[in-house]
Protein backbone atom coordinates (compact mmCIF):
# COMPACT_ATOMS: atom_id res chain seq x y z
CA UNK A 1 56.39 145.49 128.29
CA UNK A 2 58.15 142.26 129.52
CA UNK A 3 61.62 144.53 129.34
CA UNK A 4 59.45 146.90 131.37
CA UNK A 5 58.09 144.11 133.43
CA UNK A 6 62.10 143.10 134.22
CA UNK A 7 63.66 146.10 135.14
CA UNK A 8 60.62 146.48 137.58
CA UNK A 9 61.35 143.21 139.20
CA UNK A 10 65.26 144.20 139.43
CA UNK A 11 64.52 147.24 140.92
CA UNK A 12 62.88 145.70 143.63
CA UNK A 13 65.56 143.07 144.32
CA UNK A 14 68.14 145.91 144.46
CA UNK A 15 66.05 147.05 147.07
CA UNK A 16 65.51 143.97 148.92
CA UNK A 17 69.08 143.31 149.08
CA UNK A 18 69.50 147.09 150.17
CA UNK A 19 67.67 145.81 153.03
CA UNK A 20 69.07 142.76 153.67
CA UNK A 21 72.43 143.01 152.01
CA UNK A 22 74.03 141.23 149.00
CA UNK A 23 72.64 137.44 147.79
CA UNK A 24 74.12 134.54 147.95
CA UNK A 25 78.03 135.41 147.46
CA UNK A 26 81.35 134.87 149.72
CA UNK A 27 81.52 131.96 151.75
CA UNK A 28 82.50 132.70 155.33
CA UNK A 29 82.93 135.40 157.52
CA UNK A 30 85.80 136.81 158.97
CA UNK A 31 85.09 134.30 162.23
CA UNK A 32 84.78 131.27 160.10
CA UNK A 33 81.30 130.94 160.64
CA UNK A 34 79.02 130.40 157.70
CA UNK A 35 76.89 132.59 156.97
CA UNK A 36 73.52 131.94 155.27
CA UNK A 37 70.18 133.66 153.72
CA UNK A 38 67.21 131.81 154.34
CA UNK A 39 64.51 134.04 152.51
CA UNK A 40 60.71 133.32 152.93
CA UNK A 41 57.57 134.92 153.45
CA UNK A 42 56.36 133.58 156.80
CA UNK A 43 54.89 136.35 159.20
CA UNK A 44 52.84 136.51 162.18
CA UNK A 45 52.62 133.29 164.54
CA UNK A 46 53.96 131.65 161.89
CA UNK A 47 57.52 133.89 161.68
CA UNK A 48 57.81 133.66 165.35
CA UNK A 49 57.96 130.10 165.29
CA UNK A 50 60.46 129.90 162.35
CA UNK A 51 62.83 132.72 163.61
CA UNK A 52 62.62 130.53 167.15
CA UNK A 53 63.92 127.56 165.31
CA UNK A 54 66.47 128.81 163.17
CA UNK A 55 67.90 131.28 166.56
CA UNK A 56 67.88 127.41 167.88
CA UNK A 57 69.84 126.13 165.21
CA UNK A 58 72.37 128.62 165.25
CA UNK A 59 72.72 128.22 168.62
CA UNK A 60 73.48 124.42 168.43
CA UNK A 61 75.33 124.68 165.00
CA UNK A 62 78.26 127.43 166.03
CA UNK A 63 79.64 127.55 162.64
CA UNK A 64 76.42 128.04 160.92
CA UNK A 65 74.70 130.86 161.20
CA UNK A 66 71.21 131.46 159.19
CA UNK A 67 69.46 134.87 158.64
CA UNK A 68 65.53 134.61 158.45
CA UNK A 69 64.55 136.75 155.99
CA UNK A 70 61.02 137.71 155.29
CA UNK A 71 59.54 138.88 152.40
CA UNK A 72 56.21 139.09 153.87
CA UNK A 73 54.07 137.57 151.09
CA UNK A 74 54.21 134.71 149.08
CA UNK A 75 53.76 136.79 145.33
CA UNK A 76 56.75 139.57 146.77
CA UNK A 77 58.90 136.62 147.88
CA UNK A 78 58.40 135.14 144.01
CA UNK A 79 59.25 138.23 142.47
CA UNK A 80 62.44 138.72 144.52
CA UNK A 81 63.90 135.33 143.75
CA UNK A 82 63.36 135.44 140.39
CA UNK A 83 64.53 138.93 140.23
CA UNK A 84 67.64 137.97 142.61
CA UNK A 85 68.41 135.41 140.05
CA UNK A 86 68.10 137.30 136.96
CA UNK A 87 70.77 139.71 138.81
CA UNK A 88 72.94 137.09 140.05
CA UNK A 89 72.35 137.50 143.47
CA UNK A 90 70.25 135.04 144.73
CA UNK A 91 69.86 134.28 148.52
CA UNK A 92 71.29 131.15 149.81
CA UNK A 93 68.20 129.38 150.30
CA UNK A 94 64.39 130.12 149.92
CA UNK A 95 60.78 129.06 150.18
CA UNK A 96 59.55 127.91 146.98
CA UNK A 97 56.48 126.60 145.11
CA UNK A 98 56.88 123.68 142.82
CA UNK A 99 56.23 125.71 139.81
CA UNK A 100 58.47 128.17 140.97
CA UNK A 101 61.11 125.55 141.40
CA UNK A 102 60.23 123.88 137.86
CA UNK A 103 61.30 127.93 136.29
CA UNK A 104 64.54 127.26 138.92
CA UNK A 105 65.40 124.11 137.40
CA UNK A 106 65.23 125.19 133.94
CA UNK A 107 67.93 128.00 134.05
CA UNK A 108 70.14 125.89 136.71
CA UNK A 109 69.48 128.35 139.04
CA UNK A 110 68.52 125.13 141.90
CA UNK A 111 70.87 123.38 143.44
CA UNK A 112 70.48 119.40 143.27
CA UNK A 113 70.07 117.52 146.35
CA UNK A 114 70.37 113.53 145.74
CA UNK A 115 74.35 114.15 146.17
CA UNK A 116 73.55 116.03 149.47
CA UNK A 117 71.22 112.91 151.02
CA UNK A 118 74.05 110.10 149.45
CA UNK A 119 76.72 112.16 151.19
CA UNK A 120 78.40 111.21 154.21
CA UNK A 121 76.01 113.95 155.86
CA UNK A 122 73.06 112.91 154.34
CA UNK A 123 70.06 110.18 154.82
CA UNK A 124 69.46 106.52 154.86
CA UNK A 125 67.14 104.57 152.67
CA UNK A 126 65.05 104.28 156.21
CA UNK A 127 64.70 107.92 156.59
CA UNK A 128 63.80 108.83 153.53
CA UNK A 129 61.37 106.42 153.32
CA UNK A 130 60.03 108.09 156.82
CA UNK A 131 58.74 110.97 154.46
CA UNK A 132 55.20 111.24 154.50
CA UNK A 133 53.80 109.55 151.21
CA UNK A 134 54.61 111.31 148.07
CA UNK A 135 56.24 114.35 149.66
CA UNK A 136 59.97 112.99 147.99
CA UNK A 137 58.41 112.70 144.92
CA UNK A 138 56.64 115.75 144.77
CA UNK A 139 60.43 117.54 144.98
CA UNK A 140 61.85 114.91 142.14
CA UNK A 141 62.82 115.80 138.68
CA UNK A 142 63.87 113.50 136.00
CA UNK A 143 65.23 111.16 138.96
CA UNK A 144 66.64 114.42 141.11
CA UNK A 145 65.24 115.54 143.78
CA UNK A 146 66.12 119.33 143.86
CA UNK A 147 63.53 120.80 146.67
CA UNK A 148 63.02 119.13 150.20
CA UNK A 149 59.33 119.19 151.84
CA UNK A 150 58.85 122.95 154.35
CA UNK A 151 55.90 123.91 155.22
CA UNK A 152 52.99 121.38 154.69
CA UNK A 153 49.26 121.89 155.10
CA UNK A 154 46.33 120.13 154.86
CA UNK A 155 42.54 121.21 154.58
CA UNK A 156 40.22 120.53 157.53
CA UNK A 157 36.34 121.00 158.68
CA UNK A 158 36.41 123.20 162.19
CA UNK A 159 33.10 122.27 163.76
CA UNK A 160 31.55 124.38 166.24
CA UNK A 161 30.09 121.30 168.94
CA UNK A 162 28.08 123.56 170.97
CA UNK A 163 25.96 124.30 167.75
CA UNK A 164 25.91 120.82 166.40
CA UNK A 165 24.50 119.48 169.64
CA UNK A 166 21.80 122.23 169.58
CA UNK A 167 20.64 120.63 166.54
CA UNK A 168 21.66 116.54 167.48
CA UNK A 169 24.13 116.37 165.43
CA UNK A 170 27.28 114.35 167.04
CA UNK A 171 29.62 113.71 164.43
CA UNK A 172 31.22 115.76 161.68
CA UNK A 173 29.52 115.27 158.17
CA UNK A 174 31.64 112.08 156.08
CA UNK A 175 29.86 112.85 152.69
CA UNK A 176 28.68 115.33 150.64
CA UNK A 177 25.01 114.61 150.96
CA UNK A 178 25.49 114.94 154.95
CA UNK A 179 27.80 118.01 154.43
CA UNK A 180 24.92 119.97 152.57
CA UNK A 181 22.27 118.25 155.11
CA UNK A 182 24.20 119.51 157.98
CA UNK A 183 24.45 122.84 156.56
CA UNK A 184 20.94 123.64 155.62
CA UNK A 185 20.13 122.27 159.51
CA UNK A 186 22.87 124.96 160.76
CA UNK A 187 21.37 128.27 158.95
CA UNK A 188 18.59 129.84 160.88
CA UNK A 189 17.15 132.95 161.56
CA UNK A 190 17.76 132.73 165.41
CA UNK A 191 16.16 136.61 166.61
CA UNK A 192 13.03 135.97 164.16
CA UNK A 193 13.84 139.04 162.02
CA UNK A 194 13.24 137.55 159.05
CA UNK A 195 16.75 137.29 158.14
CA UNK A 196 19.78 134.45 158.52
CA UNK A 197 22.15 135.54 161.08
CA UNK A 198 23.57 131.47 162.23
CA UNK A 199 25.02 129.82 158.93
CA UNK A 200 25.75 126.41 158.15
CA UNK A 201 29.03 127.28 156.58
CA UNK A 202 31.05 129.85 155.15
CA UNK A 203 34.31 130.91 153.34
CA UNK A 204 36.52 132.40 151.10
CA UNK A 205 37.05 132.49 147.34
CA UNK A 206 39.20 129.75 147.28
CA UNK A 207 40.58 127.23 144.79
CA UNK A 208 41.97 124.57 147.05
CA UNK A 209 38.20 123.95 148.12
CA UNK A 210 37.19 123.21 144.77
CA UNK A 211 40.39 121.45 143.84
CA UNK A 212 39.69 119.45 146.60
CA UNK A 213 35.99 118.82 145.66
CA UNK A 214 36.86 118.24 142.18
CA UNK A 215 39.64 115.12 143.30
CA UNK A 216 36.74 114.28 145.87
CA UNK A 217 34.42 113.26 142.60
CA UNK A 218 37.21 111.58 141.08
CA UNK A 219 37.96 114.33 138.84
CA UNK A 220 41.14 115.42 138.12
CA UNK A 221 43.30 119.07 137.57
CA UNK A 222 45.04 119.01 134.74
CA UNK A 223 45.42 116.14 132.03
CA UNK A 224 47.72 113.38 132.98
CA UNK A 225 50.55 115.16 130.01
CA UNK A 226 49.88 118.37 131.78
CA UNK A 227 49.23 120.37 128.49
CA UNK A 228 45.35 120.59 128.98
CA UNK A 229 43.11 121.39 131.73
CA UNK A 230 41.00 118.23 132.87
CA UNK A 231 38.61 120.45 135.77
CA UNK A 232 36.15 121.13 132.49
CA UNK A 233 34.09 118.46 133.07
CA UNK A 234 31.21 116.38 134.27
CA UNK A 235 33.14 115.73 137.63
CA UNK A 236 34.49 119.14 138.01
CA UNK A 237 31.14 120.96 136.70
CA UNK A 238 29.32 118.88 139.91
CA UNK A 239 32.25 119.87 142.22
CA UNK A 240 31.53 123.38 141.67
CA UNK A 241 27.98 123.29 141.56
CA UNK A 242 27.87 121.66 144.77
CA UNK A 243 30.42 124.30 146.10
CA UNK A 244 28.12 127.08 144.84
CA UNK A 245 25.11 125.73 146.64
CA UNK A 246 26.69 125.21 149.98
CA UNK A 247 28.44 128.58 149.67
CA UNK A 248 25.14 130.63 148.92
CA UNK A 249 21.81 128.49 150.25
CA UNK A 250 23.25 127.37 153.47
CA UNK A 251 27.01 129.73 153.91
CA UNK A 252 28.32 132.75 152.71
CA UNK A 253 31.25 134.39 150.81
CA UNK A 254 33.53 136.83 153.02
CA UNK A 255 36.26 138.61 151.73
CA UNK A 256 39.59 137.83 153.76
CA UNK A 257 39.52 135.89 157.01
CA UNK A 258 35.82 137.18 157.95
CA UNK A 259 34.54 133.86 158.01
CA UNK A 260 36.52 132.28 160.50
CA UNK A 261 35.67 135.67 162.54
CA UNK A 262 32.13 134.66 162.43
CA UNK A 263 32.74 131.55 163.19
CA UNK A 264 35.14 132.74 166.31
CA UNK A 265 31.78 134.69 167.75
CA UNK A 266 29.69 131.80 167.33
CA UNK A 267 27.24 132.51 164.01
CA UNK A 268 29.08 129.46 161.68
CA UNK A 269 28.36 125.74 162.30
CA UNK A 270 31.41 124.31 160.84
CA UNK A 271 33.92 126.11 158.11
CA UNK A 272 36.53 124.68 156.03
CA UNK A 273 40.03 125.84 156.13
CA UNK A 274 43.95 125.02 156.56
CA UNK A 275 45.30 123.24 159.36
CA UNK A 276 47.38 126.37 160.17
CA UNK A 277 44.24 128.42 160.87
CA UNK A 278 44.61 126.92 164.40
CA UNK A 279 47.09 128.91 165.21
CA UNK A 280 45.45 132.31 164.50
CA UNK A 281 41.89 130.95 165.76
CA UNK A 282 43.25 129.80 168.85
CA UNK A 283 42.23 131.32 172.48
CA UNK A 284 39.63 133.28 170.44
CA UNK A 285 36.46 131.70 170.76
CA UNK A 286 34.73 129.99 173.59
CA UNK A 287 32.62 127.09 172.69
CA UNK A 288 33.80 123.79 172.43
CA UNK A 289 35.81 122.99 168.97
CA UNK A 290 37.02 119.72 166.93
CA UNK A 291 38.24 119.28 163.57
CA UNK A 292 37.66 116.72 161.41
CA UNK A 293 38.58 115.07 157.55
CA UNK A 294 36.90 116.81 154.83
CA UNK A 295 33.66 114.75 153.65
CA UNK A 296 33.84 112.48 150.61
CA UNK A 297 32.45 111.54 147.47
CA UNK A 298 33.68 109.19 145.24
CA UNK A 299 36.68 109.42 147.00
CA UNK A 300 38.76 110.57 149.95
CA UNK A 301 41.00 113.35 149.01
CA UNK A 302 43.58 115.52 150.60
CA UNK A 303 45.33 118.04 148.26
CA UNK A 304 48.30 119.20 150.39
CA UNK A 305 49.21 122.68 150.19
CA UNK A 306 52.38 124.49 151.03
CA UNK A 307 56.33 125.16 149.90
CA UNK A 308 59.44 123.39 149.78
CA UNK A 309 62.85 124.91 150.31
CA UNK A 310 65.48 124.85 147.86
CA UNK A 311 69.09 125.50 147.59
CA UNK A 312 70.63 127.76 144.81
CA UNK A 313 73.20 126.81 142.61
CA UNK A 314 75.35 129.58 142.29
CA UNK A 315 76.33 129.57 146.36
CA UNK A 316 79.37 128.51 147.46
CA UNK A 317 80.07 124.96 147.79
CA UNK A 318 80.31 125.44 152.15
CA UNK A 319 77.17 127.79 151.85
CA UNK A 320 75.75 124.67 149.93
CA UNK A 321 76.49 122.17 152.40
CA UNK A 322 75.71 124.14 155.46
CA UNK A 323 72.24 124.99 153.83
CA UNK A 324 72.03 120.87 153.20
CA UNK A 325 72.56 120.95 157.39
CA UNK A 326 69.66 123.17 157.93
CA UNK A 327 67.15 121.28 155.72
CA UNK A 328 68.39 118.43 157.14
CA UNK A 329 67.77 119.45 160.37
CA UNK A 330 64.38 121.03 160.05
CA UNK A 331 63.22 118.21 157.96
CA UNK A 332 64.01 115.89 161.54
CA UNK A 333 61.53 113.81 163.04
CA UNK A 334 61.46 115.87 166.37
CA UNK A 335 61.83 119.45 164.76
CA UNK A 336 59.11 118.64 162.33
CA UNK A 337 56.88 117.48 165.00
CA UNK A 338 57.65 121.27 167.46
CA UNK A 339 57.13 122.65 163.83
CA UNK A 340 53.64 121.12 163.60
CA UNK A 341 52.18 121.58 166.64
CA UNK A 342 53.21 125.46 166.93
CA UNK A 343 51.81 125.99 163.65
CA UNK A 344 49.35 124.17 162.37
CA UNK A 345 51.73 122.68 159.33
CA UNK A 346 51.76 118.55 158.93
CA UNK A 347 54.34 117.27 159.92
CA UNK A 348 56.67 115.72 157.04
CA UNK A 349 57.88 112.34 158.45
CA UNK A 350 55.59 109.59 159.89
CA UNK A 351 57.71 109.16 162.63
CA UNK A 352 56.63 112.93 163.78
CA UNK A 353 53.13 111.77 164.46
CA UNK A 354 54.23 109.96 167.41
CA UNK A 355 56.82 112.15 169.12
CA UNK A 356 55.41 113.98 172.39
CA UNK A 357 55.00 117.17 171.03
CA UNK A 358 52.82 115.99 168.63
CA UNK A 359 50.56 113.25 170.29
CA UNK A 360 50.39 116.36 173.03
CA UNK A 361 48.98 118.60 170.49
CA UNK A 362 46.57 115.69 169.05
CA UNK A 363 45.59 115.22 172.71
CA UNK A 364 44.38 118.94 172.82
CA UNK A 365 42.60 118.98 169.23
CA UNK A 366 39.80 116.73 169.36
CA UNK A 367 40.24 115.25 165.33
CA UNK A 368 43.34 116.56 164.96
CA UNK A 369 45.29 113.32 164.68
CA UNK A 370 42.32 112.19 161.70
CA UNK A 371 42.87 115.19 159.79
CA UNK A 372 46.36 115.01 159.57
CA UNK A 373 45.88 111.17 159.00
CA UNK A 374 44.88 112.52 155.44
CA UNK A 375 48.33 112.93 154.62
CA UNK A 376 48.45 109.02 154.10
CA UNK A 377 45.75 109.63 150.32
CA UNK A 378 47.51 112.96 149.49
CA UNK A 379 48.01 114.58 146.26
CA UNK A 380 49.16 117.73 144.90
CA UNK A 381 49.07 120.42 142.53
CA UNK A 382 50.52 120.59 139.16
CA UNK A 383 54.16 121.58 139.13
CA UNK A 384 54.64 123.17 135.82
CA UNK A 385 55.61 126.67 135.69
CA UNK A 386 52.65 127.78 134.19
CA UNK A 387 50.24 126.48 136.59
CA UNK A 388 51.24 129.02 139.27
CA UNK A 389 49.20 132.09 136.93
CA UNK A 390 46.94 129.13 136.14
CA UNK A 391 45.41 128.25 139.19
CA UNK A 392 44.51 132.14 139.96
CA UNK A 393 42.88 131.61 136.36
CA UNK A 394 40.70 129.04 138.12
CA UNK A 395 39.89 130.91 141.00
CA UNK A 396 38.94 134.29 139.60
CA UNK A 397 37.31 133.32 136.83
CA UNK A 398 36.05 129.68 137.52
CA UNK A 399 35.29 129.47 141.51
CA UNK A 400 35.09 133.44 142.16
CA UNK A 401 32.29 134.25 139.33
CA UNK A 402 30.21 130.94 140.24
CA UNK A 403 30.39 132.05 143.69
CA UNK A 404 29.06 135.53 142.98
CA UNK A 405 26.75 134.68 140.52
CA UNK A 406 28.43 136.27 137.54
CA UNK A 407 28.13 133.17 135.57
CA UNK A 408 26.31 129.78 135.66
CA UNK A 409 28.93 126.67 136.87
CA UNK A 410 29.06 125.58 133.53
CA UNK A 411 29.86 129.34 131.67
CA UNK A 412 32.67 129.88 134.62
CA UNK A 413 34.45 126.34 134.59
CA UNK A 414 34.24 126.65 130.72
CA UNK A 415 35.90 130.12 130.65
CA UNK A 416 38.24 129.38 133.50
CA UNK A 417 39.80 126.20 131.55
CA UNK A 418 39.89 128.08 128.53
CA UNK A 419 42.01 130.40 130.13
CA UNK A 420 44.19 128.02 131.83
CA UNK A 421 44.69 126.51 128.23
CA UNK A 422 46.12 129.37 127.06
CA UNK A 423 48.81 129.63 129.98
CA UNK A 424 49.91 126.04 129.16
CA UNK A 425 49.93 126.64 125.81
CA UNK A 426 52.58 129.50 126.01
């Protein structure tokens, strides 16, 4: 099957690179310019605003030029690297997970980048400490840092004001206890019917909400050798208990992006979701919106979500260096703050929060500049390279079947560790 499995994967690369010709190989064209592939799987908004950027940096770096290649989705874009590098074509630089970049690192397929930032083109001791907090570190292995921070999010509460102040309520809920309180005052049957039709909340299936919960109650995801799941327990069995009874006395459970729909027409009081929804929500509702810092526990948490881009090994030493450029200069305070505020990412150094652009956008986004403020108590997913089949373990069969109601909290946190056990374990 996994022979099966592989041939199936280089299949598809042979036709990705049908598409968007040959990987990584040759150096420069016949012009001298360098010539890069930059594959990821931005699309949408989101696309536009990268292929603006990198049509920028071409422009201002004449002997560079990069090719923005989508793969459309984030799973396709995984099993065209990996496929890419099993053939020995991979692109010259890509999107990537952690975990993806831990299964990079461990057949040498990712290029190293402490030489890169101690080179003559690289970054000061000043700079790098500009990063936001932990974002280095979270690209470091065994001392080497081999991915560099890309696209960043962070989780936020969109509040509808108009319905708040129907019901006197003036500031976003800062707890739990006032996040279910607010909720249960926010679901009504407005037309007398008999049944709901305004909700308190609402959402997706979604992991990163009880991930964040679960760090919230001062729980944690995996155990601290990363061999174990650590979510089984009395912290993580309230996190998703509480999640279920938002989700289903005082919310509901869409499939897709319904629930920010509804809550773009008016019938949600406040949903939870990624900084970047802003810029598909945007211009398409017409009551007056903020956003605001998840509501604590124990704790504050903020479990950043996102990629990193990384560099492949097996590129030519000017491909390497020219890819170095790009990061480089994507990674810069002012193109990480025009980043940001087009898209909805964080931006990745501190500096970013007070450029122009960005105190602009915070300007227009009543909250904006708190939520992103999160940054400064973040924390992260595991890296290892199981984790990435992992955490779907956790959402399908922990979150998803205590949100429908096909098994108690405890039964569904109990099966969904078990099954994450058995990942790590192979």
């Amino acid at each position: 099957m996994r022979r099966g499995m592989l041939l199936a994967l280089l299949a598809l690369t042979a036709a990705a690179l049908t598409l968007h010709g040959c990987g990584g190989g040759g150096g420069e064209s016949t012009d001298g310019v360098v010539e890069l592939q930059f594959w990821h799987a931005m699309g949408g908004p989101l696309g536009d605003a990268l292929d603006e950027l990198v049509v920028e940096f071409n422009e201002t770096h004449p002997d560079i030029e990069v090719q923005s290649i989508s793969m459309g989705r984030y799973q396709a874009l995984s099993q065209k690297i990996m496929a890419a590098v099993a053939a020995g074509q991979p692109p010259d630089l890509a999107q990537a997970y952690e975990a993806w970049t831990e299964n990079l690192i461990e057949n040498e397929s990712a290029e190293p980048l402490s030489g890169y930032i101690a080179g003559p083109d690289g970054l000061s001791d000043e700079e790098i400490a500009d990063f936001v907090e932990g974002m280095i570190e979270n690209n470091t292995w065994n001392d080497e840092i081999y991915s560099f921070p890309f696209n960043k999010s962070v989780r936020a509460l969109y509040i509808n004001k108009d319905l708040f102040a129907e019901e006197g309520l003036e500031t976003a809920p800062v707890n739990w206890d006032e996040y279910r309180d607010f909720s249960r005052r926010l679901t009504k049957d407005r037309d007398g019917d008999g049944a709901t039709d305004q909700w308190g909340t609402a959402g997706q299936i979604s992991a990163w909400m009880f991930e964040n919960l679960l760090i919230q109650n001062g729980g944690e995801i995996l155990t601290a050798d990363g061999t174990r799941a650590a979510f089984d327990s009395s912290e993580g069995l309230e996190a998703l208990e509480f999640m279920v009874e938002l989700m289903t006395e005082y919310g509901k459970v869409t499939s897709g992006y319904e629930y920010q729909n509804d809550f773009q027409a008016g019938k949600i009081g406040m949903i939870e979701g990624s900084t970047v929804s802003l810029s598909f929500m945007e211009g398409k509702y017409t009551f007056d919106l903020a956003v605001a810092p998840l509501p604590e526990q124990k704790q504050k948490a903020c479990l950043v979500a996102g990629t990193n881009i990384v560099i492949f090994a097996d590129s030519p030493d000017a491909k390497k260096a020219a890819a170095w450029k790009f990061i480089k200069w994507f990674t810069s305070p002012e193109i990480t703050a025009r980043w940001a505020a087009r898209t909805g990412y964080a931006p990745v150094r501190r500096s970013a929060m007070d450029d122009p652009v960005m105190v602009q956008r915070f300007d227009e986004i009543e909250g904006l500049r708190e939520v992103i403020a999160q940054l400064e108590f973040a924390t992260y997913e595991p890296r290892s390279a199981a984790w990435y089949a992992g955490r779907k373990h956790l959402e399908e069969i922990g979150v998803e079947s205590a949100l429908r109601q096909q098994r108690s909290p405890r039964e569904a946190i109990a099966s969904a560790a078990a099954a994450v056990n058995a990942e790590l374990a192979q």
